[in-house]
N, C-alpha and C. Protein backbone atom coordinates (compact mmCIF):
# COMPACT_ATOMS: atom_id res chain seq x y z
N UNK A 1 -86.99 94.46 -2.90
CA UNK A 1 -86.20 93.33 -2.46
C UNK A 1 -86.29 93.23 -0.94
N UNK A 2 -86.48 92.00 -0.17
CA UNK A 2 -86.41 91.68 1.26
C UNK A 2 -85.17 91.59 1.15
N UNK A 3 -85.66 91.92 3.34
CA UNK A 3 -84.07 91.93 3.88
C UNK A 3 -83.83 90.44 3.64
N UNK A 4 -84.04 89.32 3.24
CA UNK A 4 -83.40 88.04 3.48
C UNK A 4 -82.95 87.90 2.58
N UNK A 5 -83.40 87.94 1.21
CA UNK A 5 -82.62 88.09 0.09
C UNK A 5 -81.00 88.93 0.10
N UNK A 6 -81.53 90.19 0.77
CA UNK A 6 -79.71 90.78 0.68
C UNK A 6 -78.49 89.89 1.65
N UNK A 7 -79.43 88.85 2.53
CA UNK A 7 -78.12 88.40 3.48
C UNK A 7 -78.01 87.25 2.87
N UNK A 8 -78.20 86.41 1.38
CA UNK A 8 -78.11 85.59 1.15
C UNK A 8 -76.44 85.13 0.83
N UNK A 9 -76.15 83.57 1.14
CA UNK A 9 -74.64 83.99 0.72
C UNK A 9 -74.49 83.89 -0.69
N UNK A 10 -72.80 83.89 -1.33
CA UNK A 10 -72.52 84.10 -2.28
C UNK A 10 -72.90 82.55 -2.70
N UNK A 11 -71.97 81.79 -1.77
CA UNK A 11 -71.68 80.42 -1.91
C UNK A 11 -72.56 79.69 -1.06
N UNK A 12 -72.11 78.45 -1.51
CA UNK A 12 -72.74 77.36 -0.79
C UNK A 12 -72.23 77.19 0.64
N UNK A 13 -72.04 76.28 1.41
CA UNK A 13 -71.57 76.42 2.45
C UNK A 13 -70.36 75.03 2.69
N UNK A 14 -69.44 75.38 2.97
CA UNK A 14 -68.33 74.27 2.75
C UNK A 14 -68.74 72.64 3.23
N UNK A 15 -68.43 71.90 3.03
CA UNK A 15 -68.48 70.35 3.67
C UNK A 15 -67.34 69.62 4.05
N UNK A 16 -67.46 68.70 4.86
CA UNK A 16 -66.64 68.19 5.66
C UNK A 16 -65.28 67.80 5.01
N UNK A 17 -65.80 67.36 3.37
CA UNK A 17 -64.34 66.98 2.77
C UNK A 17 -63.49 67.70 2.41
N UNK A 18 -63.51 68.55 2.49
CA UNK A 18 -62.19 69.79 2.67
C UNK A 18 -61.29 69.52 3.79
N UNK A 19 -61.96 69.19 4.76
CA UNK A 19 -61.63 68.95 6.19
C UNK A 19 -60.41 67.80 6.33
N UNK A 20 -61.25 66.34 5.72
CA UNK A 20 -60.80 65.39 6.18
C UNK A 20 -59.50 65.15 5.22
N UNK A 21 -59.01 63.61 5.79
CA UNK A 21 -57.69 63.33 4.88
C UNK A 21 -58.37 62.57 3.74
N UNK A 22 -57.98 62.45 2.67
CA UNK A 22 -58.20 61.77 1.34
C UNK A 22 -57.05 60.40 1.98
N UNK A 23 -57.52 59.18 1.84
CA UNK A 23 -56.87 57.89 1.83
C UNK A 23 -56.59 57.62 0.31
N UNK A 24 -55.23 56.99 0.55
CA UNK A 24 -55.29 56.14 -0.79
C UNK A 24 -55.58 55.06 -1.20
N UNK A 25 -55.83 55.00 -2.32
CA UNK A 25 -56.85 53.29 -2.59
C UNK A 25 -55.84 52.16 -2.54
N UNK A 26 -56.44 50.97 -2.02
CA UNK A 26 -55.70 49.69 -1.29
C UNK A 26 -55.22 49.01 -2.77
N UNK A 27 -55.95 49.04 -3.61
CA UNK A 27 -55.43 47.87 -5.04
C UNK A 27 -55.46 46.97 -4.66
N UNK A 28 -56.78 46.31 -4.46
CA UNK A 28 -57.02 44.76 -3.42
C UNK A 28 -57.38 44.19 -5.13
N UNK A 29 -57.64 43.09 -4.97
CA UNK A 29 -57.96 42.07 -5.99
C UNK A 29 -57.02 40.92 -6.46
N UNK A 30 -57.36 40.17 -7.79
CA UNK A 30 -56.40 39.59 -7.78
C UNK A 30 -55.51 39.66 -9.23
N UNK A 31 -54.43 39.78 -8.44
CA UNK A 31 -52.90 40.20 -9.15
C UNK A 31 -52.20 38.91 -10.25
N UNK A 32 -52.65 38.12 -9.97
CA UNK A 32 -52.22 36.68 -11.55
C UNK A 32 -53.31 35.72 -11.44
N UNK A 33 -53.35 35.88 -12.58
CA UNK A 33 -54.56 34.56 -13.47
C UNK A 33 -54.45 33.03 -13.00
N UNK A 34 -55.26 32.44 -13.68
CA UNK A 34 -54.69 31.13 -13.72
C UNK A 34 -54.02 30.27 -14.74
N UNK A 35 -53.20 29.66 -14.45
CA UNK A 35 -52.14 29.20 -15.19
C UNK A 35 -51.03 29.59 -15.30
N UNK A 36 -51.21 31.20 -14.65
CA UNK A 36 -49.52 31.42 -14.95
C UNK A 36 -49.03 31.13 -13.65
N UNK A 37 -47.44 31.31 -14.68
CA UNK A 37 -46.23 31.21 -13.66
C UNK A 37 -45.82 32.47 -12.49
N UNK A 38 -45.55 31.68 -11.34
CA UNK A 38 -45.20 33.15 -10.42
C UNK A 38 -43.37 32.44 -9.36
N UNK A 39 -43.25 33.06 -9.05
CA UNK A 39 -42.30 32.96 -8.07
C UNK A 39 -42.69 32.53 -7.06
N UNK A 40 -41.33 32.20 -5.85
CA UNK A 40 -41.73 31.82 -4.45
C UNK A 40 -41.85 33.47 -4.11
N UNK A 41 -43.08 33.94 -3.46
CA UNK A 41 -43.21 34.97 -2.58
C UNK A 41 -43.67 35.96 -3.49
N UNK A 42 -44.52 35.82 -4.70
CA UNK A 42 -45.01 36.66 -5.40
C UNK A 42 -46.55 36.65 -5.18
N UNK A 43 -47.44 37.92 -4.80
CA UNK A 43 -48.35 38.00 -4.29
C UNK A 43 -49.21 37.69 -5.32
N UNK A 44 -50.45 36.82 -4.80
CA UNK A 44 -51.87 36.26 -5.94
C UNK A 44 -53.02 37.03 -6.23
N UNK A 45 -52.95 37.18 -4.58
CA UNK A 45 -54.53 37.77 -4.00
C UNK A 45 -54.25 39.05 -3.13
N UNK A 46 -54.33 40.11 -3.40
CA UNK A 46 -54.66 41.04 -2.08
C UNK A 46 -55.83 41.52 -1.66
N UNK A 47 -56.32 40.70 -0.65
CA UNK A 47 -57.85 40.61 0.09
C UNK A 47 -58.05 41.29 1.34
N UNK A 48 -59.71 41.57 1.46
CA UNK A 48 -60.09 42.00 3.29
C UNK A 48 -60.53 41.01 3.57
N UNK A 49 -60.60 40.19 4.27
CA UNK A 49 -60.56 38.85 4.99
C UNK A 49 -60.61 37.56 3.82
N UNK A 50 -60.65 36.55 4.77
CA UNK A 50 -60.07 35.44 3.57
C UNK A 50 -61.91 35.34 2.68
N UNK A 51 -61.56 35.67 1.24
CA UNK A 51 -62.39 35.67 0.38
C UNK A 51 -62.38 34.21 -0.36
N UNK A 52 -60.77 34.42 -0.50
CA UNK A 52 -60.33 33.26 -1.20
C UNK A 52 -59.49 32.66 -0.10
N UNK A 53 -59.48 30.89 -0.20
CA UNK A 53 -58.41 30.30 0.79
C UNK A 53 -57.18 29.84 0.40
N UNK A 54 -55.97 29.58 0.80
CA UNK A 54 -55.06 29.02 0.76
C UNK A 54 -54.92 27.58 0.50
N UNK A 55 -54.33 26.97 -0.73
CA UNK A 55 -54.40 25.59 -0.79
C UNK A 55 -52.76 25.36 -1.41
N UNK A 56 -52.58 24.51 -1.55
CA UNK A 56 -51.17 23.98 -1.44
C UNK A 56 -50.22 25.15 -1.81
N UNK A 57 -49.38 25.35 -1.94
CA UNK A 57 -48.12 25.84 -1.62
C UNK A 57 -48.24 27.47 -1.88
N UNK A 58 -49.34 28.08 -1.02
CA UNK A 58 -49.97 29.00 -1.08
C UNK A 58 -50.09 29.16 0.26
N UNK A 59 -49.57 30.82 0.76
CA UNK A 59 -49.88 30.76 1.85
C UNK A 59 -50.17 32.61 2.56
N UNK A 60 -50.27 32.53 3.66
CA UNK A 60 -51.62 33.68 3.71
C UNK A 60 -50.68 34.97 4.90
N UNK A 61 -50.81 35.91 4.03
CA UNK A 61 -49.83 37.66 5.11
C UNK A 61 -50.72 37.58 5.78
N UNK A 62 -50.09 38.66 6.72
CA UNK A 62 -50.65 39.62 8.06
C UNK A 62 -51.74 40.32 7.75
N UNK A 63 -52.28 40.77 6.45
CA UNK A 63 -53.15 41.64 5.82
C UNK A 63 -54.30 40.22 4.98
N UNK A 64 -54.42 38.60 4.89
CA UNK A 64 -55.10 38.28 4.53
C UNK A 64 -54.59 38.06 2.83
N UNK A 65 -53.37 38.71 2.49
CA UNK A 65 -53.44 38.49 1.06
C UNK A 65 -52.06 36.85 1.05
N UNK A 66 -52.71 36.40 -0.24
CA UNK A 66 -52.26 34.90 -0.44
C UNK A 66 -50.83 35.16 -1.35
N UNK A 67 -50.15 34.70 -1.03
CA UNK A 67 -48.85 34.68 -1.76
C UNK A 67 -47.88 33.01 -2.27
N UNK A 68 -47.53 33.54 -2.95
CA UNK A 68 -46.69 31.72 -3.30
C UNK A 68 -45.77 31.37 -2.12
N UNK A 69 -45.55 30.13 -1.78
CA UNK A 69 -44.93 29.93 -0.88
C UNK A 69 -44.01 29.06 -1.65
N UNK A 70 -44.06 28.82 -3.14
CA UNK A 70 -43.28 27.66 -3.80
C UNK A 70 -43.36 28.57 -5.12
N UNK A 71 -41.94 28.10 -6.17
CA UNK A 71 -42.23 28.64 -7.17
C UNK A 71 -43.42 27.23 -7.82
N UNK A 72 -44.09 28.02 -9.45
CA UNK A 72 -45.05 27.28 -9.35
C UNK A 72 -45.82 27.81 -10.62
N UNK A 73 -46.78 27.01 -10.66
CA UNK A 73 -48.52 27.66 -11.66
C UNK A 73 -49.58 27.77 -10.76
N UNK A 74 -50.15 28.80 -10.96
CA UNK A 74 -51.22 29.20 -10.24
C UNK A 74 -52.36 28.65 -10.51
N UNK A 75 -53.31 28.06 -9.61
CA UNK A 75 -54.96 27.23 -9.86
C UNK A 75 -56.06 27.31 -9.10
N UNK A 76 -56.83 27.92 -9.72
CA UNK A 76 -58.10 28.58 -8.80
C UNK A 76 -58.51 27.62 -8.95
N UNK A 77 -59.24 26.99 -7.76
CA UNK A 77 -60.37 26.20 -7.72
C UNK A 77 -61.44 26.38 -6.76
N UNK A 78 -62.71 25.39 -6.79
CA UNK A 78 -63.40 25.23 -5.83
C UNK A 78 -63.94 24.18 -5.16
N UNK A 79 -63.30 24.17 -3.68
CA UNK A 79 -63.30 23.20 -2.36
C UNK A 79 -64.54 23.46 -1.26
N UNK A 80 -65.15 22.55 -1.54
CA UNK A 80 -66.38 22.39 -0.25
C UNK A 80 -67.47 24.12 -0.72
N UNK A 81 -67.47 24.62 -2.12
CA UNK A 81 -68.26 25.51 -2.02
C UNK A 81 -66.97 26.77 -1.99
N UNK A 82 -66.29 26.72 -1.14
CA UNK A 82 -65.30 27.95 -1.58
C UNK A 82 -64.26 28.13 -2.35
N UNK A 83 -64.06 29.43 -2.77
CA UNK A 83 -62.98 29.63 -3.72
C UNK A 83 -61.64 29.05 -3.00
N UNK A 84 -60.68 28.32 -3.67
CA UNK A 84 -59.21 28.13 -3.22
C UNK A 84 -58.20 28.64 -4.32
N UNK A 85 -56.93 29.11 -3.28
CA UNK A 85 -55.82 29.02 -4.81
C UNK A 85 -54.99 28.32 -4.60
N UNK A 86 -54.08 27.55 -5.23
CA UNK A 86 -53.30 26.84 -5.20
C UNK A 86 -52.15 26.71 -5.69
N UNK A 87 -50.78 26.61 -5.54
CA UNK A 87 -49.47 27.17 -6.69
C UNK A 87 -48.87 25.43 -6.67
N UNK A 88 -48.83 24.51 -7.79
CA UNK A 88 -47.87 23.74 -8.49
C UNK A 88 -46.95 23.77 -9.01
């Protein structure tokens, strides 16, 4: 047996993710269908930048996500090529 063989380690050698913090996951997407019913101030969409836009009585947090601004029915559509939502 070589000497390099006896200094081999046991283990592998650790990696950084031991190290770092584990984040928790955002739960972005979207939170009611279309057609249903939601409240004033019940969230639609939780997005990273506007994916989807704001259309009538729909309106947009600090974080980009769309919320009712009216009670209502919810209606995805599409304006000029982009997705919109909309609450009636």
């Amino acid at each position: 047996m070589s000497a390099a063989n006896r200094r081999m380690s046991k283990h592998k050698a650790a990696g950084k993710l031991k190290q770092q913090k584990r984040t928790q996951p955002k739960y972005l997407g979207v939170k009611v269908s279309d057609g249903e019913k939601v409240n004033a101030g019940a969230i639609i969409i939780r997005q990273r930048g506007t994916k989807f836009k704001s259309g009538k009585g729909v309106k947009v947090g600090r974080d980009h996500s769309l919320y009712a601004g009216v009670p209502g029915t919810v209606k995805f559509e599409q304006k000029l090529g982009r997705k919109q939502v909309s609450v009636n």
